[in-house]
Protein backbone atom coordinates (compact mmCIF):
# COMPACT_ATOMS: atom_id res chain seq x y z
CA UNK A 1 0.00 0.00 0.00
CA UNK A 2 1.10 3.30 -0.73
CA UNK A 3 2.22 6.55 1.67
CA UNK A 4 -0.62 8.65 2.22
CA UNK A 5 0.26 12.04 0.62
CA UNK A 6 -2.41 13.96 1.91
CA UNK A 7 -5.14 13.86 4.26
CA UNK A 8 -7.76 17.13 3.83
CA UNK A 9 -8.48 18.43 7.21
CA UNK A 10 -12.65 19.66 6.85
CA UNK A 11 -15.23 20.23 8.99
CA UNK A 12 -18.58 20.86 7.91
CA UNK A 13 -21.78 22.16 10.28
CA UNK A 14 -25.33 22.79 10.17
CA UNK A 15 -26.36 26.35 9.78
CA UNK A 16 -30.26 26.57 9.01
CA UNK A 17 -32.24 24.50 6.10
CA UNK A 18 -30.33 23.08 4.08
CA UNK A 19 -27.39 25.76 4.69
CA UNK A 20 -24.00 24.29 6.01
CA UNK A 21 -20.64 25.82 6.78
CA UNK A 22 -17.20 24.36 6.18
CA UNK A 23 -14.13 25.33 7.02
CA UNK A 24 -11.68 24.35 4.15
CA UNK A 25 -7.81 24.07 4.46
CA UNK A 26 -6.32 27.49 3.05
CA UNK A 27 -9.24 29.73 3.17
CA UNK A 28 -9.23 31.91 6.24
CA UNK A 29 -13.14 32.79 5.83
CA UNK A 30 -15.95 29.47 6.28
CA UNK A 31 -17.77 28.78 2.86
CA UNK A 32 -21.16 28.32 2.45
CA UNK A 33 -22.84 25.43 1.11
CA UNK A 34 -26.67 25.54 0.57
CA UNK A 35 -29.24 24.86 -2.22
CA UNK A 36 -30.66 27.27 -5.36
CA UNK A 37 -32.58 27.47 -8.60
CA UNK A 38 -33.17 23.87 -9.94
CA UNK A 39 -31.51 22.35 -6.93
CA UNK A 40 -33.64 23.85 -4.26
CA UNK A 41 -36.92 22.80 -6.03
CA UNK A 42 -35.65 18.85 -5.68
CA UNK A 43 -35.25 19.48 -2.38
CA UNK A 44 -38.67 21.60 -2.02
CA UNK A 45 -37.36 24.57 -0.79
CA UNK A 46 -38.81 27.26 -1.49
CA UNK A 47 -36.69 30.36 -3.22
CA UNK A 48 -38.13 32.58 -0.18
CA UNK A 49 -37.50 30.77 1.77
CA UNK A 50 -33.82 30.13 2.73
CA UNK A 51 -30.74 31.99 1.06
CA UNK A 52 -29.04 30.83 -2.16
CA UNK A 53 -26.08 29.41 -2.12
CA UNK A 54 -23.71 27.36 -4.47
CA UNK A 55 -24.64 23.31 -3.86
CA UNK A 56 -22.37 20.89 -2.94
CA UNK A 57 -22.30 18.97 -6.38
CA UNK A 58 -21.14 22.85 -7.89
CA UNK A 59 -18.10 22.61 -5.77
CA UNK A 60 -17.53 18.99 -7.19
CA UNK A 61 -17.91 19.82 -10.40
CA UNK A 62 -16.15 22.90 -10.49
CA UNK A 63 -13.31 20.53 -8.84
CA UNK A 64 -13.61 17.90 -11.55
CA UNK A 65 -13.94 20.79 -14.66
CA UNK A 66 -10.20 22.14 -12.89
């Protein structure tokens, strides 16, 4: 088995809804994770009702189109 070259050090917490907060390694400010547009209505959230935010799956795809 191979030497582990890098374990990612995250933690992620409940904020309200569906909004979470994580703490990623070389950011200094928390980043918000939370649901929108197309997202939010599979999920049934109303627009109105919670604050938009970029999804988890953006951040993995935005990772994957890098």
């Amino acid at each position: 088995m191979a030497n582990v070259a890098y374990v990612s050090r995250v933690k992620v917490e409940p904020v309200e809804g569906k909004i979470r907060r994580a703490q990623l390694p070389a950011e200094e400010e928390p980043i918000l994770f939370g649901v929108h547009s197309e997202v939010a209505e599979h999920y049934g959230v109303s627009p109105d009702a919670e604050e938009s935010h970029s999804s988890t799956l953006d951040y993995l795809v935005a990772a994957a189109g890098g």
